[in-house]
C-alpha atoms as a PDB file:
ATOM      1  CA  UNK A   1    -104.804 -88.198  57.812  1.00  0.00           C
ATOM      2  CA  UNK A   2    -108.234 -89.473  59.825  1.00  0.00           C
ATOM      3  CA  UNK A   3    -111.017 -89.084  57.387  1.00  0.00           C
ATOM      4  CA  UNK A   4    -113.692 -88.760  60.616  1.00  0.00           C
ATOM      5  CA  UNK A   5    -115.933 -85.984  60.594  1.00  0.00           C
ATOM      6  CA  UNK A   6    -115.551 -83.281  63.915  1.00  0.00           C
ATOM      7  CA  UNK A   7    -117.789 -84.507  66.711  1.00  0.00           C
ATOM      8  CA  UNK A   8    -118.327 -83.239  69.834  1.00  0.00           C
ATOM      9  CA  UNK A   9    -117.200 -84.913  73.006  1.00  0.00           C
ATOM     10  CA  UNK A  10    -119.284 -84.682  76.179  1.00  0.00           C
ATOM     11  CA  UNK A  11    -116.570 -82.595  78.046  1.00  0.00           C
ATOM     12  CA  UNK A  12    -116.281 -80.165  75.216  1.00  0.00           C
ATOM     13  CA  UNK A  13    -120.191 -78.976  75.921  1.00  0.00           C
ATOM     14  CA  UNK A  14    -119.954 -76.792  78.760  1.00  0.00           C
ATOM     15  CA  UNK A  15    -117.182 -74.466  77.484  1.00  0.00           C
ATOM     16  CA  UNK A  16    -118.934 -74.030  74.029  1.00  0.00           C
ATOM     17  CA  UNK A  17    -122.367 -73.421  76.405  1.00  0.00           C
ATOM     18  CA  UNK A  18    -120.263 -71.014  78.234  1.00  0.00           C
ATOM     19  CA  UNK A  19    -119.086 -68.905  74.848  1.00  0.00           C
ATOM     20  CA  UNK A  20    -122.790 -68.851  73.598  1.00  0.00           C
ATOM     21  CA  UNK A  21    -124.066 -67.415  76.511  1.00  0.00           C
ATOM     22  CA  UNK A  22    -121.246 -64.683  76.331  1.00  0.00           C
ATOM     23  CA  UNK A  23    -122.435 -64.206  72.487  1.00  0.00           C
ATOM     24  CA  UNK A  24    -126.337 -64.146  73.816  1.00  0.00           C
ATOM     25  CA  UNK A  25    -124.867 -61.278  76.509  1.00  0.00           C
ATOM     26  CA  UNK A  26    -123.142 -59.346  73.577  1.00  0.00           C
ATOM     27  CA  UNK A  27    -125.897 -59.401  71.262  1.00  0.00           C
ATOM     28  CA  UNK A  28    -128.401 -58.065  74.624  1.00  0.00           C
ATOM     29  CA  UNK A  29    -126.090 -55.010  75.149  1.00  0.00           C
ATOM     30  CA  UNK A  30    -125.690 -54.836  71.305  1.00  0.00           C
ATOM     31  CA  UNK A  31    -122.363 -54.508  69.113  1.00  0.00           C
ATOM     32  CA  UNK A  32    -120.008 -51.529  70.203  1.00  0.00           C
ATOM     33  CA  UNK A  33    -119.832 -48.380  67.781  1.00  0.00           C
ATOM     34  CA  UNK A  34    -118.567 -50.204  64.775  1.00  0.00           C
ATOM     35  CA  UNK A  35    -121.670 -52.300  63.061  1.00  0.00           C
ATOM     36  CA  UNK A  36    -119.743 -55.374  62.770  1.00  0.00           C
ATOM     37  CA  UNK A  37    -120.113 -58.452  60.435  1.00  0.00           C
ATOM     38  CA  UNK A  38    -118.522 -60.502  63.309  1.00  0.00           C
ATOM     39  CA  UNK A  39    -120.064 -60.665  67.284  1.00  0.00           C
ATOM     40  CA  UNK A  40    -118.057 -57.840  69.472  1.00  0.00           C
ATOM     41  CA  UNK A  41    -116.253 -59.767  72.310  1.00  0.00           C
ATOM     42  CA  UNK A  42    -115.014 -56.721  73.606  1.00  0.00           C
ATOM     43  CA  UNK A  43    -115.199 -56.767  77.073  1.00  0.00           C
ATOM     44  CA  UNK A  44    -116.335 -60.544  77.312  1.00  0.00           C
ATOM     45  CA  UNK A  45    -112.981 -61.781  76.959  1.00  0.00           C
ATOM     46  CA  UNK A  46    -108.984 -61.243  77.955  1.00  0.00           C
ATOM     47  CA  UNK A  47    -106.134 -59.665  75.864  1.00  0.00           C
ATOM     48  CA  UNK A  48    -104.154 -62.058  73.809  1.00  0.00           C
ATOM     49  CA  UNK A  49    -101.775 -63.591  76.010  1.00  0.00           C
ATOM     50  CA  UNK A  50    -100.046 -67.004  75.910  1.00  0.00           C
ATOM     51  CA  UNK A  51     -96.219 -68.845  75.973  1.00  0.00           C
ATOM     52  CA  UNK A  52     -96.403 -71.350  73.049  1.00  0.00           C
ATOM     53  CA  UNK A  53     -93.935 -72.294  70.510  1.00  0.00           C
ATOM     54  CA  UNK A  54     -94.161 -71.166  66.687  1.00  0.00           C
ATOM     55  CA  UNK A  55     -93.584 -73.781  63.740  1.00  0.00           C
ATOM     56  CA  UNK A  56     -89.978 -72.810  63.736  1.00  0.00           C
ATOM     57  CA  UNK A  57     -89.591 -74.604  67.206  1.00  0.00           C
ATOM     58  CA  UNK A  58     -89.054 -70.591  68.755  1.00  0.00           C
ATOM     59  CA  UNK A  59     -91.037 -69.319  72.041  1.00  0.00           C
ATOM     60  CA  UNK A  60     -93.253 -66.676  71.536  1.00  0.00           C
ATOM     61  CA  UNK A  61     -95.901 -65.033  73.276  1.00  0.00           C
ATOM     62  CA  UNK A  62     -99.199 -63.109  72.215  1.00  0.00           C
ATOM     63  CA  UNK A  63     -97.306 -59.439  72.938  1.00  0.00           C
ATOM     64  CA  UNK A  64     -94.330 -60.989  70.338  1.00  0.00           C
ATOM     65  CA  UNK A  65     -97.477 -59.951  67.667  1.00  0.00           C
ATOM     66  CA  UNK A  66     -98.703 -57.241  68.677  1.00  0.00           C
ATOM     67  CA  UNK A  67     -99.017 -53.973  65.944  1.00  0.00           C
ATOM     68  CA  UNK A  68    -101.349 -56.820  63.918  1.00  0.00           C
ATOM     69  CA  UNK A  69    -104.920 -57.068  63.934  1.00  0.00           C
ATOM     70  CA  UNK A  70    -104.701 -61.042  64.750  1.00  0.00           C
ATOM     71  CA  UNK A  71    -107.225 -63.970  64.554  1.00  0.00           C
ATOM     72  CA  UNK A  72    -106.690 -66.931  66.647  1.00  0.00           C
ATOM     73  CA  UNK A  73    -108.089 -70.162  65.872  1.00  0.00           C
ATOM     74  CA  UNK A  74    -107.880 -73.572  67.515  1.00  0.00           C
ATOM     75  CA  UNK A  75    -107.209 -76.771  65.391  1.00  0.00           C
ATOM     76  CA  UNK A  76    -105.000 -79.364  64.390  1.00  0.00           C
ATOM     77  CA  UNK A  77    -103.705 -80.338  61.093  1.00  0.00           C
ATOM     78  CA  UNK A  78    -105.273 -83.601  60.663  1.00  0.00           C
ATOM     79  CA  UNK A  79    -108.468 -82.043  60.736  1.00  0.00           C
ATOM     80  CA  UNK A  80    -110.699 -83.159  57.552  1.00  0.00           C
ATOM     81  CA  UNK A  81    -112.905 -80.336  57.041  1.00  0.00           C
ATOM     82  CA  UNK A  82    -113.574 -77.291  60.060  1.00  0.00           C
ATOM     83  CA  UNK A  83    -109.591 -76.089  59.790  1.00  0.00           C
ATOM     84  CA  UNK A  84    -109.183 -76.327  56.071  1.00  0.00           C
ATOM     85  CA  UNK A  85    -112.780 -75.080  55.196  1.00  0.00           C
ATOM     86  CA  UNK A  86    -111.906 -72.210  58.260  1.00  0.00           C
ATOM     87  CA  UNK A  87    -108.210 -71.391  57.275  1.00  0.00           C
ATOM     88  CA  UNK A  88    -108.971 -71.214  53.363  1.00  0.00           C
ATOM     89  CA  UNK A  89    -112.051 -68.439  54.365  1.00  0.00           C
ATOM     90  CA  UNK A  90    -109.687 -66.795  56.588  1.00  0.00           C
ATOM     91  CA  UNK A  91    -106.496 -66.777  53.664  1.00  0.00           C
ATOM     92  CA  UNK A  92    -109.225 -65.240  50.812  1.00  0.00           C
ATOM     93  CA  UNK A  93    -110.034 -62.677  53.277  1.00  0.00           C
ATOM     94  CA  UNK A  94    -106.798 -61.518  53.784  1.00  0.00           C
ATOM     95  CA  UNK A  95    -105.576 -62.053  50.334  1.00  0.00           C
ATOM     96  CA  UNK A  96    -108.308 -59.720  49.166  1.00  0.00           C
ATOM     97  CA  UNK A  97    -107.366 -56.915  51.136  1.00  0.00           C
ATOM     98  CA  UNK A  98    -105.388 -54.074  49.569  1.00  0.00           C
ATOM     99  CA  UNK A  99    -101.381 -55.235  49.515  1.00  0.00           C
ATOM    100  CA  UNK A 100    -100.715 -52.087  51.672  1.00  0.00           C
ATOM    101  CA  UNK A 101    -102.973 -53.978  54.451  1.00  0.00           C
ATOM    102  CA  UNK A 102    -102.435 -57.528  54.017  1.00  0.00           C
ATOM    103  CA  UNK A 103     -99.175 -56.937  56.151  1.00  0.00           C
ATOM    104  CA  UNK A 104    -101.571 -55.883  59.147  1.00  0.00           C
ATOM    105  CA  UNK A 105    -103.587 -58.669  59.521  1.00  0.00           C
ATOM    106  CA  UNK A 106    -102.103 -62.289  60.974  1.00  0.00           C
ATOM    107  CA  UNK A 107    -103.759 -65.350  61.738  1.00  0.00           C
ATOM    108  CA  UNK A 108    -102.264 -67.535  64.515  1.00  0.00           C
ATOM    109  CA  UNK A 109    -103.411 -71.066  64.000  1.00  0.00           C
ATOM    110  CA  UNK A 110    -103.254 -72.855  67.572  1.00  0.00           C
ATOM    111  CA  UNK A 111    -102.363 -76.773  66.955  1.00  0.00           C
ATOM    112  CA  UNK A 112    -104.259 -78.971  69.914  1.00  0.00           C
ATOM    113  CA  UNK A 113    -102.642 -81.831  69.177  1.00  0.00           C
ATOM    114  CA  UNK A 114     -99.200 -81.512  69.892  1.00  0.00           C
ATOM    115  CA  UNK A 115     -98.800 -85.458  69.898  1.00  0.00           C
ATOM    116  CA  UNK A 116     -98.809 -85.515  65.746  1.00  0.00           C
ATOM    117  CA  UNK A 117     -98.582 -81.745  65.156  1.00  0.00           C
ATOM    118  CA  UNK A 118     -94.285 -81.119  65.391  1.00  0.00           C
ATOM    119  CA  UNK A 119     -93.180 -77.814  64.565  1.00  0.00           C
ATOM    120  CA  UNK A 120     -92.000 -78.710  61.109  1.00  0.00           C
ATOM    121  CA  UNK A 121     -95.633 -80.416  60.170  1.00  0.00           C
ATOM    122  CA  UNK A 122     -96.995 -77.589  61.277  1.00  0.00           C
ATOM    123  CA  UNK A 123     -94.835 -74.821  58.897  1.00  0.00           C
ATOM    124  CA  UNK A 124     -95.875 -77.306  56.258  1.00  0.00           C
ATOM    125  CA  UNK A 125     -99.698 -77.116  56.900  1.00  0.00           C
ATOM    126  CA  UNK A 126     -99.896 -73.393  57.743  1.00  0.00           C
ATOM    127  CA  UNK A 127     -97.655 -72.332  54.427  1.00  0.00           C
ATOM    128  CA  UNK A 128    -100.570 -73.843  52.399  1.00  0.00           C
ATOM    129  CA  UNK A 129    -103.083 -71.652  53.365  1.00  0.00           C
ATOM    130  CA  UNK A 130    -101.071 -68.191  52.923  1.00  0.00           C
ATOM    131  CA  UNK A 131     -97.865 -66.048  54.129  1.00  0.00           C
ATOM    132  CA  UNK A 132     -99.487 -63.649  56.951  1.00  0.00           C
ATOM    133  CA  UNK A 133    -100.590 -67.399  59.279  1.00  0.00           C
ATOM    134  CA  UNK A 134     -98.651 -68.482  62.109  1.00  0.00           C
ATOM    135  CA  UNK A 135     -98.575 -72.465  63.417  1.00  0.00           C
ATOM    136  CA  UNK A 136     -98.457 -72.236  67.422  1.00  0.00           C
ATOM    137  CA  UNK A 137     -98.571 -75.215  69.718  1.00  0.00           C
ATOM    138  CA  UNK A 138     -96.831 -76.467  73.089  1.00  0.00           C
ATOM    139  CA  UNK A 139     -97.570 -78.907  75.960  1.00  0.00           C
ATOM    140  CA  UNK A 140    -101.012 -80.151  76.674  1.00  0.00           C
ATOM    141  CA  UNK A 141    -101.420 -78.563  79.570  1.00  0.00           C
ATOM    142  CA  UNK A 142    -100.277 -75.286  77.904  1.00  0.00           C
ATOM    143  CA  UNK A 143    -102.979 -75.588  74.982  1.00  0.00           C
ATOM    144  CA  UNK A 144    -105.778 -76.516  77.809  1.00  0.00           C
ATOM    145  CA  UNK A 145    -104.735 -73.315  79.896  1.00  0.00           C
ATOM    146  CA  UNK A 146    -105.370 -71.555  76.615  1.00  0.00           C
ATOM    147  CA  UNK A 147    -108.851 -72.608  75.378  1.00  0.00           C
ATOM    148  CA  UNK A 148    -109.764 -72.218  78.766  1.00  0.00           C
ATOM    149  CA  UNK A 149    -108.734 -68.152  78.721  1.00  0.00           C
ATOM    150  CA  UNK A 150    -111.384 -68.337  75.509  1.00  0.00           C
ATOM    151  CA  UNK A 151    -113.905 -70.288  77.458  1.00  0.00           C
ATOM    152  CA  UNK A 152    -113.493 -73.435  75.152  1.00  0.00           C
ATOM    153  CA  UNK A 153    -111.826 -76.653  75.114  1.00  0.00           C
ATOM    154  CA  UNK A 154    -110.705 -79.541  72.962  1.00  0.00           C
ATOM    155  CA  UNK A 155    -110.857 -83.360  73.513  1.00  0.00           C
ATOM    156  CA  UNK A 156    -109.479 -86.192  71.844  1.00  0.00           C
ATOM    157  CA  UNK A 157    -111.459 -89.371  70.480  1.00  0.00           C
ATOM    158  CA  UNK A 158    -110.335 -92.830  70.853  1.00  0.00           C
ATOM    159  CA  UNK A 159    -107.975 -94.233  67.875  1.00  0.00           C
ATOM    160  CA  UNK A 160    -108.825 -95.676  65.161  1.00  0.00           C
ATOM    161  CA  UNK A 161    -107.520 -99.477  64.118  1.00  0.00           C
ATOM    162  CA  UNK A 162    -104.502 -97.221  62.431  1.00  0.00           C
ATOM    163  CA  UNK A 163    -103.714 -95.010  65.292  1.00  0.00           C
ATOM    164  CA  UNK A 164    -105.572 -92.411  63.861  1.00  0.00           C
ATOM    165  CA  UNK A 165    -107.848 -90.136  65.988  1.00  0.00           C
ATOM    166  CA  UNK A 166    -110.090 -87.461  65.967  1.00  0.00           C
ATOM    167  CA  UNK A 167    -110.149 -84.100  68.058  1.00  0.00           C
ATOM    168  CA  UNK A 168    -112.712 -82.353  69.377  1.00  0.00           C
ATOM    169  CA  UNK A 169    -112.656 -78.325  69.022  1.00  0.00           C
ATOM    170  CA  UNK A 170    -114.060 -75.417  68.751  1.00  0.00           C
ATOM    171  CA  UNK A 171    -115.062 -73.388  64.779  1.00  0.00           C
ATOM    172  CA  UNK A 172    -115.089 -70.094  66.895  1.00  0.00           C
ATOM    173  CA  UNK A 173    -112.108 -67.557  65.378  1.00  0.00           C
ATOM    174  CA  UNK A 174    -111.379 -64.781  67.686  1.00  0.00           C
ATOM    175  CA  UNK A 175    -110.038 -61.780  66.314  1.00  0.00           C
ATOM    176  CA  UNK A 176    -107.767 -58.742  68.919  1.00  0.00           C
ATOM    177  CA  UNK A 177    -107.002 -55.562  67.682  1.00  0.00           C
ATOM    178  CA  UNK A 178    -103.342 -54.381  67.656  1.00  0.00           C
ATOM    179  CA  UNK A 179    -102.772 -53.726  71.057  1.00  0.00           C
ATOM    180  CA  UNK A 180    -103.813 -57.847  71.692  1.00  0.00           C
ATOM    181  CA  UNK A 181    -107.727 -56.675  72.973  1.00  0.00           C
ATOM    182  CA  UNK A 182    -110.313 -58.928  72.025  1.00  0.00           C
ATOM    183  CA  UNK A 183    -113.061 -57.369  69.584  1.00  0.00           C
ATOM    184  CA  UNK A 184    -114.484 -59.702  67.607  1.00  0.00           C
ATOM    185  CA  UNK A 185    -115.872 -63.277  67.587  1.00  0.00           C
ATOM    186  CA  UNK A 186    -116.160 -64.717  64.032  1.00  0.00           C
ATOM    187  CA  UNK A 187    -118.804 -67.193  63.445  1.00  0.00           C
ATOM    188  CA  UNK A 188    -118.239 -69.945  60.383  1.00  0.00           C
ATOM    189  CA  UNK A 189    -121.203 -68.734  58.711  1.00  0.00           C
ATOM    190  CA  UNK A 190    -119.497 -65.263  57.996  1.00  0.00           C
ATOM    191  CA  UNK A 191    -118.596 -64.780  54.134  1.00  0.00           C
ATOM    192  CA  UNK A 192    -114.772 -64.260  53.106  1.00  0.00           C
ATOM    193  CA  UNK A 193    -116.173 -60.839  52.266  1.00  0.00           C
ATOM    194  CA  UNK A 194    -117.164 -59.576  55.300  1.00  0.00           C
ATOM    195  CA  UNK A 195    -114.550 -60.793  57.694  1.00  0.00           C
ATOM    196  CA  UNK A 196    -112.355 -58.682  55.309  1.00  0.00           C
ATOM    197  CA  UNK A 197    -114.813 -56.021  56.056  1.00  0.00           C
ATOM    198  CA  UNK A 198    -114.236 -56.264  59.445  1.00  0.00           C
ATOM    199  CA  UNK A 199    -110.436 -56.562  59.713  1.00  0.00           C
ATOM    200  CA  UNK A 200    -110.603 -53.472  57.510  1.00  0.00           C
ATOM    201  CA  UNK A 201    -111.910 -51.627  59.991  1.00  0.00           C
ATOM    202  CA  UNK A 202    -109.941 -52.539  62.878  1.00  0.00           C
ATOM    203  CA  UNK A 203    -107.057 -51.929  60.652  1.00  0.00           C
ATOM    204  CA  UNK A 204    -108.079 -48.403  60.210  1.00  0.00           C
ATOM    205  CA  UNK A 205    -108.572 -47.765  63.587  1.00  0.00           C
ATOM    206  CA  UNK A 206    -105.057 -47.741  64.405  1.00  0.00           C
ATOM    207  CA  UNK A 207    -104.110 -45.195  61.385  1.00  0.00           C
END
């Protein structure tokens, strides 16, 4: 596992620029009706949509989960502190809602590095942090396409004298309602607390 701290690469810069200025817009027009823990996206971004391939080796697309209120975050399981810090947040949220709504809420963890992450390293990383997470990954190209829909991007940094390497990526968890429409942007300063807050109440607005 690389033991380098996240750093961003020059190419990743524009992208994130890009996603802050769509936060700046959001918080100019103000949050929709709900008053939200997380930044509404609604609007700013498209409906969850992509042709990866789950930890089981399967293809799936974004409509395969739709019913769920799902949060989509971009990683990679080497990652030595943004992924675990983000994931573990993400699992006590959802462990802490009510058992009749834990079922409701999924979190798709997108792998960029498909080069170490394999389908079955991935089921092993994603079972760690909970039952209701999904591993996702696929071709390069695919996982670019992707992070570009979200106005990000990843990059990798140059290995290590072991091979290792570093990636590049966004913190930024996204969050679509059941029918796959963005809503929400969640920012890593957000307590466990109220992201559950939030998923609560997208969860009740399909009741």
């Amino acid at each position: 596992m690389s033991t380098r701290f996240w750093q961003p690469s020059t190419n990743i810069v524009p992208a994130v620029s890009t996603l802050v200025m769509a936060i700046l817009l959001t918080g100019c027009f103000g949050n929709d009706e709900e008053d939200w823990h997380g930044t509404s996206i609604s609007g700013l971004m498209p409906e969850l949509e992509f042709d990866l391939i789950n930890s089981q080796g399967e293809p799936v697309s974004g409509y395969d989960y739709n019913g769920r209120v799902k949060m989509l975050f971009f990683g990679f399981t080497s990652c030595p502190d943004v992924c675990p810090t983000a994931l573990q947040k993400l699992n006590q949220a959802t462990s802490g809602l009510a058992p009749e709504l834990q079922e409701e809420v999924l979190t798709l963890f997108v792998s960029v590095d498909p080069q170490r992450d394999t389908p079955e390293r991935l089921a092993e990383y994603v079972d760690f942090f909970g039952d209701n997470i999904v591993g996702l990954t696929g071709e390069e190209p695919q996982l670019r396409q992707l992070a570009k829909r979200y106005r990000t991007t990843f990059g990798y940094e140059e290995p290590g004298p072991d091979g290792n390497y570093a990636v590049s990526h966004s913190s930024a968890i996204y969050v679509f309602d059941r029918e796959g429409d963005p809503r929400l942007l969640m920012r890593s300063d957000l307590s466990a607390e109220e992201i559950r807050n939030d998923l609560v109440a997208l969860i009740q607005e399909g009741s």
